[in-house]
Protein backbone atom coordinates (compact mmCIF):
# COMPACT_ATOMS: atom_id res chain seq x y z
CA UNK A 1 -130.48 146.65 -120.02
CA UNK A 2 -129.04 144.20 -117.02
CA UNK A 3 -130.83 144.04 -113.94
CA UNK A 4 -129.56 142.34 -111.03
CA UNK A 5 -130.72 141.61 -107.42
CA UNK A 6 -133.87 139.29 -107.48
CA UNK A 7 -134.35 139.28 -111.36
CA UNK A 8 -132.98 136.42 -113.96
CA UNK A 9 -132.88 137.62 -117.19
CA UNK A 10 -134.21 134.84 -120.01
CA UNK A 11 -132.18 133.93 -122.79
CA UNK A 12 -133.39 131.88 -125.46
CA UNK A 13 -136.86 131.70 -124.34
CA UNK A 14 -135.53 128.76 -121.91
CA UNK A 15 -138.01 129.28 -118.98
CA UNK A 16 -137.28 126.41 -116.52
CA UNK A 17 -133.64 127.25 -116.40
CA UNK A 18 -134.73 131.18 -115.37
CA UNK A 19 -137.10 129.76 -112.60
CA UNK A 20 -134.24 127.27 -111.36
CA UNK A 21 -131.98 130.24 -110.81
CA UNK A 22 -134.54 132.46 -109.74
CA UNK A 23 -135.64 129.89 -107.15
CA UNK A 24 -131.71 129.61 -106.21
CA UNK A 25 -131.40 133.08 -105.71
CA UNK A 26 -134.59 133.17 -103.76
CA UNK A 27 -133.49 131.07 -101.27
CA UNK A 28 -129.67 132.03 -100.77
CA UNK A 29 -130.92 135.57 -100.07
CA UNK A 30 -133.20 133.95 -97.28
CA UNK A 31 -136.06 135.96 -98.09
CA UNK A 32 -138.45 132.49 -98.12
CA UNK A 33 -137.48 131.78 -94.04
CA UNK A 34 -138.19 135.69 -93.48
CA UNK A 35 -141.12 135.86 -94.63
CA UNK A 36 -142.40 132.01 -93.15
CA UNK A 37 -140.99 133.85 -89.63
CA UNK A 38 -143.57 137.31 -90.19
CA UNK A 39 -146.22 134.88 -90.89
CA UNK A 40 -147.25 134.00 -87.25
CA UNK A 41 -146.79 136.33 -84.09
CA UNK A 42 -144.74 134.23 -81.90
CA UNK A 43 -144.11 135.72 -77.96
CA UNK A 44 -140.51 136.70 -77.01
CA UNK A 45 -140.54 134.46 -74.14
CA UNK A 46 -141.37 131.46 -76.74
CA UNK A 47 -138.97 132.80 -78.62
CA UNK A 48 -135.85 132.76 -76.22
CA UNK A 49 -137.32 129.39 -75.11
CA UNK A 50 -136.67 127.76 -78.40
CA UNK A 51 -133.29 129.27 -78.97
CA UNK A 52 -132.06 128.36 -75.55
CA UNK A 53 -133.53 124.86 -76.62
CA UNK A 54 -131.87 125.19 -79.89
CA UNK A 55 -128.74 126.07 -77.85
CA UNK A 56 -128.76 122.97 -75.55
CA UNK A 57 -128.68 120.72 -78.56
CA UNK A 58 -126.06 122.33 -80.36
CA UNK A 59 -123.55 121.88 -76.95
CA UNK A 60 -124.72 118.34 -76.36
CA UNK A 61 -124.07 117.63 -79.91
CA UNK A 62 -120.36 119.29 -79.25
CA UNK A 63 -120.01 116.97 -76.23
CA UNK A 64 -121.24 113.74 -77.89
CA UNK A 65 -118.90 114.41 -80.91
CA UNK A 66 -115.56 114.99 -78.35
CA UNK A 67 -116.54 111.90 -77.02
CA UNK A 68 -113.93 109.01 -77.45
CA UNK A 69 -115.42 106.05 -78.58
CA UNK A 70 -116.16 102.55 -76.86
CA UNK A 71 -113.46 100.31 -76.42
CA UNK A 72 -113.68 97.01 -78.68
CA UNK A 73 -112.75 94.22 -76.86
């Protein structure tokens, strides 16, 4: 019987290396940041606030990195 999806199967009764993949699988499927998000009610204006905040840094980072940098004298 295989199963796949969210399951590890457990060969040789070797338990920590099933819970390391299982955990790796956990979080590549992003079900951990889901379910954090679900956990508090958060308002849609708070919401566009942060990602418009999010947004800002991500362009100043753009413009800081196409930045030449300082002459050395």
């Amino acid at each position: 019987m295989r199963l796949y999806g969210r399951s590890v199967i457990v060969s040789d009764g070797n338990v920590d290396k099933a819970m390391r993949k299982f955990k790796k699988k956990i979080a590549n499927s992003g079900l951990l940041v889901e379910l954090r998000e679900r956990e508090t009610y958060t308002k849609p204006t708070t919401r566009r606030k942060t990602a418009r905040s999010l947004a800002k840094k991500r362009w100043q980072r753009y413009l800081e990195s196409q930045q030449l940098p300082p002459r050395q004298y």
